[in-house]
PDB file of N, CA and C in Angstrom:
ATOM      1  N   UNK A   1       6.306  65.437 -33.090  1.00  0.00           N
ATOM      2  CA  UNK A   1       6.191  64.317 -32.169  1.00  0.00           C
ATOM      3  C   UNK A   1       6.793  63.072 -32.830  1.00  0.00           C
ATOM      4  N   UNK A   2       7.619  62.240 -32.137  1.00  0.00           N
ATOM      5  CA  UNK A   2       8.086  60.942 -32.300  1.00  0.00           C
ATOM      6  C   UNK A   2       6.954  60.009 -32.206  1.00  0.00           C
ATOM      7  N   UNK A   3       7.379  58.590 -32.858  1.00  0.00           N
ATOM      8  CA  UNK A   3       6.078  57.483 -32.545  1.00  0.00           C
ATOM      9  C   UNK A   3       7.247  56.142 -32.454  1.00  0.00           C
ATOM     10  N   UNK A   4       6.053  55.613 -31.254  1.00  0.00           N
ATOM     11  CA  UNK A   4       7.123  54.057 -30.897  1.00  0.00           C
ATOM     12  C   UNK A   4       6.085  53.434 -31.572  1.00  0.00           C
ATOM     13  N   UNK A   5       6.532  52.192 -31.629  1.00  0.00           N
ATOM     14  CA  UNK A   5       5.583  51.011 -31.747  1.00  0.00           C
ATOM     15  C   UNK A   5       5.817  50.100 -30.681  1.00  0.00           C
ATOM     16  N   UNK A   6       4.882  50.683 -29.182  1.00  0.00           N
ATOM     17  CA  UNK A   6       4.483  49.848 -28.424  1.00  0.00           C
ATOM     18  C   UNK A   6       4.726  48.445 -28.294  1.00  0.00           C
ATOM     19  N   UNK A   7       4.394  47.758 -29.287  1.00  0.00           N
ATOM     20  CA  UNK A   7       4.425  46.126 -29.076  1.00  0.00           C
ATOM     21  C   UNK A   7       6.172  45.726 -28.955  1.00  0.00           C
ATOM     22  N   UNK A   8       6.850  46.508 -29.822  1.00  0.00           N
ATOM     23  CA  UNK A   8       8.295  46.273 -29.966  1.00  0.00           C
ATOM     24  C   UNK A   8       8.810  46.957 -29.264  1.00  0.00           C
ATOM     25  N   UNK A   9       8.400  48.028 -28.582  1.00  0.00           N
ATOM     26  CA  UNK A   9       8.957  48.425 -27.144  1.00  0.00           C
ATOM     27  C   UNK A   9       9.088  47.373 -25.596  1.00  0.00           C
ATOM     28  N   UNK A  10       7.926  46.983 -25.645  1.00  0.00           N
ATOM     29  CA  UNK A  10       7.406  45.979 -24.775  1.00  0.00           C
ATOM     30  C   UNK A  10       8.059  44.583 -24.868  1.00  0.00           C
ATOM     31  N   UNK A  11       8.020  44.427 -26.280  1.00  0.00           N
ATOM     32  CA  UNK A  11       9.017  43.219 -26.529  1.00  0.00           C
ATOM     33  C   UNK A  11      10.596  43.323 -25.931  1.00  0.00           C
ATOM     34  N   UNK A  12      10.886  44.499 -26.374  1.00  0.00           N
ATOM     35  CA  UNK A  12      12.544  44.948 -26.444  1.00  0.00           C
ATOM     36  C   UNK A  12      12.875  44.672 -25.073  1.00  0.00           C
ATOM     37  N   UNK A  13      12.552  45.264 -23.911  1.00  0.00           N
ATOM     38  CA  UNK A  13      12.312  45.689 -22.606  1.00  0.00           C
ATOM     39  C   UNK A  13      11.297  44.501 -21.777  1.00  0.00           C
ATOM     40  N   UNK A  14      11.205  43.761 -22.519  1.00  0.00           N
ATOM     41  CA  UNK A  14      10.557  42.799 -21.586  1.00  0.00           C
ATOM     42  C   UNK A  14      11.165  42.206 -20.349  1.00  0.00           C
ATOM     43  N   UNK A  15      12.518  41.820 -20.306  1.00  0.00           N
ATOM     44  CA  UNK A  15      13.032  41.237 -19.028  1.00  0.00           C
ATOM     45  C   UNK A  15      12.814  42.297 -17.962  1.00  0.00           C
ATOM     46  N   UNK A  16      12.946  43.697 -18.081  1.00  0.00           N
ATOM     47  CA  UNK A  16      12.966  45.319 -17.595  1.00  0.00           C
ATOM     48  C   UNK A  16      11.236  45.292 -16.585  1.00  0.00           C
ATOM     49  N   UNK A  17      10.251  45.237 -17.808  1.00  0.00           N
ATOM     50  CA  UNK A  17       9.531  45.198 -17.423  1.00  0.00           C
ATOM     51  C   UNK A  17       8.592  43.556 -16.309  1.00  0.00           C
ATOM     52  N   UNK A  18       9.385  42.857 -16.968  1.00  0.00           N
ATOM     53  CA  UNK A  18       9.146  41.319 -16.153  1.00  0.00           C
ATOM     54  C   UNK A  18       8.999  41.535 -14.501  1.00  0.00           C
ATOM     55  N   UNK A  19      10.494  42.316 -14.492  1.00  0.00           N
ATOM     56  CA  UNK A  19      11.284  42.443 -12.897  1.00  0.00           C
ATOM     57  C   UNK A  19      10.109  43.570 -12.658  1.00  0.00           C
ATOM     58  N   UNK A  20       9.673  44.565 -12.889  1.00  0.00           N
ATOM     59  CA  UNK A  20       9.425  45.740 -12.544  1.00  0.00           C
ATOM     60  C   UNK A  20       7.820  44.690 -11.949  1.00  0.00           C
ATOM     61  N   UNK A  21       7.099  44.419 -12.801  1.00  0.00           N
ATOM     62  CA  UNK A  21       6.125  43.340 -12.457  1.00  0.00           C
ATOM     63  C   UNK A  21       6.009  42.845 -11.646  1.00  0.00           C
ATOM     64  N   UNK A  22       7.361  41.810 -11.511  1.00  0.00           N
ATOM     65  CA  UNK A  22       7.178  40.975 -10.481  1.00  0.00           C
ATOM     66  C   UNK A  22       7.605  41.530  -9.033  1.00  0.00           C
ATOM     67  N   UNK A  23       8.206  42.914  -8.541  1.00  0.00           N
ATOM     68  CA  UNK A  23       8.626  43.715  -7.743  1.00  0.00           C
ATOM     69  C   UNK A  23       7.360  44.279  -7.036  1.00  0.00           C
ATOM     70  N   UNK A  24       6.455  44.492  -8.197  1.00  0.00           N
ATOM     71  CA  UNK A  24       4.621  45.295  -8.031  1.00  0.00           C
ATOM     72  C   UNK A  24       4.301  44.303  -6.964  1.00  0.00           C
ATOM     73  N   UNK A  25       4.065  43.334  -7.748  1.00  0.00           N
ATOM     74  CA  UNK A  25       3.314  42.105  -7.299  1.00  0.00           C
ATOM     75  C   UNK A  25       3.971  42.251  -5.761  1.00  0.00           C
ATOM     76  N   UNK A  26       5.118  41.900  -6.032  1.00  0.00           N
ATOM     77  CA  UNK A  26       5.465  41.414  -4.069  1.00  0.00           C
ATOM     78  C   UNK A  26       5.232  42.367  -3.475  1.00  0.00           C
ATOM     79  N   UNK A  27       5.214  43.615  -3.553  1.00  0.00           N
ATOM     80  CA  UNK A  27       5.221  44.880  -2.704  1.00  0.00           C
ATOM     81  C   UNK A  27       3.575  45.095  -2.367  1.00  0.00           C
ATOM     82  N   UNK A  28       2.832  44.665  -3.038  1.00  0.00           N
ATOM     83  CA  UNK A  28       0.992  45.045  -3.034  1.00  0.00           C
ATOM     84  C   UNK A  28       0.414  43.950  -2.649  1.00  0.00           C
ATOM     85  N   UNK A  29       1.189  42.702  -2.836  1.00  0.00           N
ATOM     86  CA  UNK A  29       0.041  41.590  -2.735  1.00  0.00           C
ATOM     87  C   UNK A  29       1.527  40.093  -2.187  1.00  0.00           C
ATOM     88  N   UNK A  30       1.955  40.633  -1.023  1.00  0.00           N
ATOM     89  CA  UNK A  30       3.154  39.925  -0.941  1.00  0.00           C
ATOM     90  C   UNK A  30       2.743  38.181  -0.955  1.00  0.00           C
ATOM     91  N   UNK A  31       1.561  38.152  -0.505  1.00  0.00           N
ATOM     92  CA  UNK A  31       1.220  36.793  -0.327  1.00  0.00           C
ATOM     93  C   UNK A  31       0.458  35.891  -1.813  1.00  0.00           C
ATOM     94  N   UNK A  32       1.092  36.610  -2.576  1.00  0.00           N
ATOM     95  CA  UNK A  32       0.443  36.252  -3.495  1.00  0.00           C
ATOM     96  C   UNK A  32       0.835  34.894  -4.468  1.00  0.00           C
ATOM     97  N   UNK A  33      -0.534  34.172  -5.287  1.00  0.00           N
ATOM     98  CA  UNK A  33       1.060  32.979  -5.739  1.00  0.00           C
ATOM     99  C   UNK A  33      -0.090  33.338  -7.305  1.00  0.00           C
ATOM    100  N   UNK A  34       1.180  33.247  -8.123  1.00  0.00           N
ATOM    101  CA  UNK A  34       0.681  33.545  -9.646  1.00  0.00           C
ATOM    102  C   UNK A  34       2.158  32.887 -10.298  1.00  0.00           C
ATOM    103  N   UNK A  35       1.502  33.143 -11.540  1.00  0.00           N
ATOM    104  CA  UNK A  35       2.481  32.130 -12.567  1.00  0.00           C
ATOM    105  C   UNK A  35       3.571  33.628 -13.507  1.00  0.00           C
ATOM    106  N   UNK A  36       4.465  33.680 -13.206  1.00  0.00           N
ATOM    107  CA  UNK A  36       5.172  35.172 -13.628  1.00  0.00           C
ATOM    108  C   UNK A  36       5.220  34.997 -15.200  1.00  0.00           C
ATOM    109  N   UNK A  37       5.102  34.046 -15.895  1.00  0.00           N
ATOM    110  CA  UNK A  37       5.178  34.313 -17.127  1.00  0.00           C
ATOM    111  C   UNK A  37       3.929  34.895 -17.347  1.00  0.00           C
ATOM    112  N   UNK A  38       2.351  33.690 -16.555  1.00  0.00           N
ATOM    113  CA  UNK A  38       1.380  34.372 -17.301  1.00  0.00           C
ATOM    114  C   UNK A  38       1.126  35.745 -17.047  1.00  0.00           C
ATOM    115  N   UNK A  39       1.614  36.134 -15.959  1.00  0.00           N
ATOM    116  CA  UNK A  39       1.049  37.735 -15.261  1.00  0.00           C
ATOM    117  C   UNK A  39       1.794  38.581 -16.332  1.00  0.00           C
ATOM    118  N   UNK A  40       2.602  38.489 -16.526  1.00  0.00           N
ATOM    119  CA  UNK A  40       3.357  38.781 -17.784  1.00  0.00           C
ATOM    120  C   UNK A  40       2.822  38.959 -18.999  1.00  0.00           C
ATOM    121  N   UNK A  41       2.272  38.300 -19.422  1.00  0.00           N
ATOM    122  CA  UNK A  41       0.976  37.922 -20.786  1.00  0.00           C
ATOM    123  C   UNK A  41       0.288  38.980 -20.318  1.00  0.00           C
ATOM    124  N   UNK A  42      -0.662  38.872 -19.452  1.00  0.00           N
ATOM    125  CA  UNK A  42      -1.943  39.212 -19.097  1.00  0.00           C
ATOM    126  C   UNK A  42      -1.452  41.019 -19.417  1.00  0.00           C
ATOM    127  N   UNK A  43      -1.013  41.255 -19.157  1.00  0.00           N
ATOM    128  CA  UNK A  43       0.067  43.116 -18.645  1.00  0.00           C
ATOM    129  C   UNK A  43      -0.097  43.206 -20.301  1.00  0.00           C
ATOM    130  N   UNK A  44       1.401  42.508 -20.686  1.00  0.00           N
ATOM    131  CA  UNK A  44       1.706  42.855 -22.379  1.00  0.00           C
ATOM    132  C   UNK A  44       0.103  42.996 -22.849  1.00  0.00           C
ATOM    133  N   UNK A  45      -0.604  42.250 -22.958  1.00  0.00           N
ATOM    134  CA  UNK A  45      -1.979  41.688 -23.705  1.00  0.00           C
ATOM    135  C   UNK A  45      -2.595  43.390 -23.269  1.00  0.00           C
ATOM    136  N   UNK A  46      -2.607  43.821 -21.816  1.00  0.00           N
ATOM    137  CA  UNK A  46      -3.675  45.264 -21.645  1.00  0.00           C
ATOM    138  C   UNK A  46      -2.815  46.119 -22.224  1.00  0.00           C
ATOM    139  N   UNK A  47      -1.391  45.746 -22.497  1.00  0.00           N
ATOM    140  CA  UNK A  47      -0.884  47.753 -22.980  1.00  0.00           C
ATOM    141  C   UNK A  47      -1.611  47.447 -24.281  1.00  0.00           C
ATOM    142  N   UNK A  48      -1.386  46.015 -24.994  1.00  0.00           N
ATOM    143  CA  UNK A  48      -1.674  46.264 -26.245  1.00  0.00           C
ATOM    144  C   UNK A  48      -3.225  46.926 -26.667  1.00  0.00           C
ATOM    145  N   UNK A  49      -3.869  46.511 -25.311  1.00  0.00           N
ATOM    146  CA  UNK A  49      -5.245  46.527 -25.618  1.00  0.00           C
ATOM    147  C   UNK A  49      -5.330  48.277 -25.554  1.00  0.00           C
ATOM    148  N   UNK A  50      -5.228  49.142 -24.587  1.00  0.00           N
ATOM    149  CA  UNK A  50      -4.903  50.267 -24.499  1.00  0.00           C
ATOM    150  C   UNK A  50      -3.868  51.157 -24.785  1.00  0.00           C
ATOM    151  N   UNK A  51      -2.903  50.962 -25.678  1.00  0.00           N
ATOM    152  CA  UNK A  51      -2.331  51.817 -26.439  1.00  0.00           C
ATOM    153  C   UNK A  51      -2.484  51.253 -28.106  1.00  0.00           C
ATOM    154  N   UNK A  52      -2.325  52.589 -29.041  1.00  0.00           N
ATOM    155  CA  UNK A  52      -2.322  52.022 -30.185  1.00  0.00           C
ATOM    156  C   UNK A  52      -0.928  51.671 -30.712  1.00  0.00           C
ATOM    157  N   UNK A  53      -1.231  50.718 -31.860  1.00  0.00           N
ATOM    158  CA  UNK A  53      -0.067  50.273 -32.495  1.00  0.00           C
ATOM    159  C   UNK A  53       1.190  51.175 -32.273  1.00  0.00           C
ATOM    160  N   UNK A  54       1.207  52.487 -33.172  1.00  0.00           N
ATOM    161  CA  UNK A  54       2.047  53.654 -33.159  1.00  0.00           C
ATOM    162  C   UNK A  54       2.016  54.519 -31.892  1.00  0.00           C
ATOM    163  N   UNK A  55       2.624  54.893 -30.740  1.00  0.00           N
ATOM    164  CA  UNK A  55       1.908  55.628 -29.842  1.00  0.00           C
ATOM    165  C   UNK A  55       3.140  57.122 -29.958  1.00  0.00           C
ATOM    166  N   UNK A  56       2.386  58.420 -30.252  1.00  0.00           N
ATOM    167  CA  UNK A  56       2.706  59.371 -30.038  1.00  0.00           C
ATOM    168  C   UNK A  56       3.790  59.903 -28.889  1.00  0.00           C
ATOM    169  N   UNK A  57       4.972  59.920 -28.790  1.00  0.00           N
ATOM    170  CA  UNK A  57       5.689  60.755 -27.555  1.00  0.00           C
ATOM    171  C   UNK A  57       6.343  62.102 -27.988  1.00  0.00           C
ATOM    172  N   UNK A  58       6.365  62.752 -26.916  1.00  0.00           N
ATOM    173  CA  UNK A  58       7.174  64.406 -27.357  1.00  0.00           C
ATOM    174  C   UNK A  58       8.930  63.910 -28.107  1.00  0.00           C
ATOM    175  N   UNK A  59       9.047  64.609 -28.629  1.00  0.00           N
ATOM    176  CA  UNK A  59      10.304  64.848 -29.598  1.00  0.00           C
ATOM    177  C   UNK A  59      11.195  64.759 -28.622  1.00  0.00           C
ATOM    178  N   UNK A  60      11.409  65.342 -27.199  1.00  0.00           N
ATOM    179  CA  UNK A  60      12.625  65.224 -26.011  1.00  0.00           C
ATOM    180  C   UNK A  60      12.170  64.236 -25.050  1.00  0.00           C
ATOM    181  N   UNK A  61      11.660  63.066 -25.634  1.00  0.00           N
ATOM    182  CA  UNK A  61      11.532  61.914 -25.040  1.00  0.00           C
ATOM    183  C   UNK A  61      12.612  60.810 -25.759  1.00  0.00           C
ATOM    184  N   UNK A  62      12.993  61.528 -26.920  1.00  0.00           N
ATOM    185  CA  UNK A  62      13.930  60.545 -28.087  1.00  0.00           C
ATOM    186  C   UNK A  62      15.045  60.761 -28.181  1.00  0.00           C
ATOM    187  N   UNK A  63      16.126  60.307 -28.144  1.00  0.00           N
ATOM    188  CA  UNK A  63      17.301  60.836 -28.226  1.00  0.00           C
ATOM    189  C   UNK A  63      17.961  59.631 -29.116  1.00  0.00           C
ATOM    190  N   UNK A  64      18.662  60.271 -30.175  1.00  0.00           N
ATOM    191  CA  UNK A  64      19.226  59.469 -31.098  1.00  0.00           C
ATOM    192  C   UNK A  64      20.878  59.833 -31.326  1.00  0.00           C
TER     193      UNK A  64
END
């Protein structure tokens, strides 16, 4: 098994995941008014909280 480090995944991919966020948001809660950086925080802040530092993926998830 391969291992990411989550936080620097999340970092890397942040604009990726920003859009993907802010796409959620309009599609579930179109009327919604929030601050996109903090909703942003709040997200990063739970993966960190629920995944660990190193997180385990299968070996054909990696391609180098």
């Amino acid at each position: 098994m391969a291992e990411v480090k989550i936080e620097d995944v999340v970092y890397h991919l942040d604009r990726e995941f920003r859009r993907a966020l802010v796409e959620t948001i309009a599609q579930v809660a179109p009327n919604a008014d929030y601050d996109e950086h903090a909703a942003f925080r709040f997200f990063q802040k739970r993966v960190y909280r629920h995944c660990s530092v190193w997180e385990s993926i299968p070996d054909d998830l990696v391609r180098k």
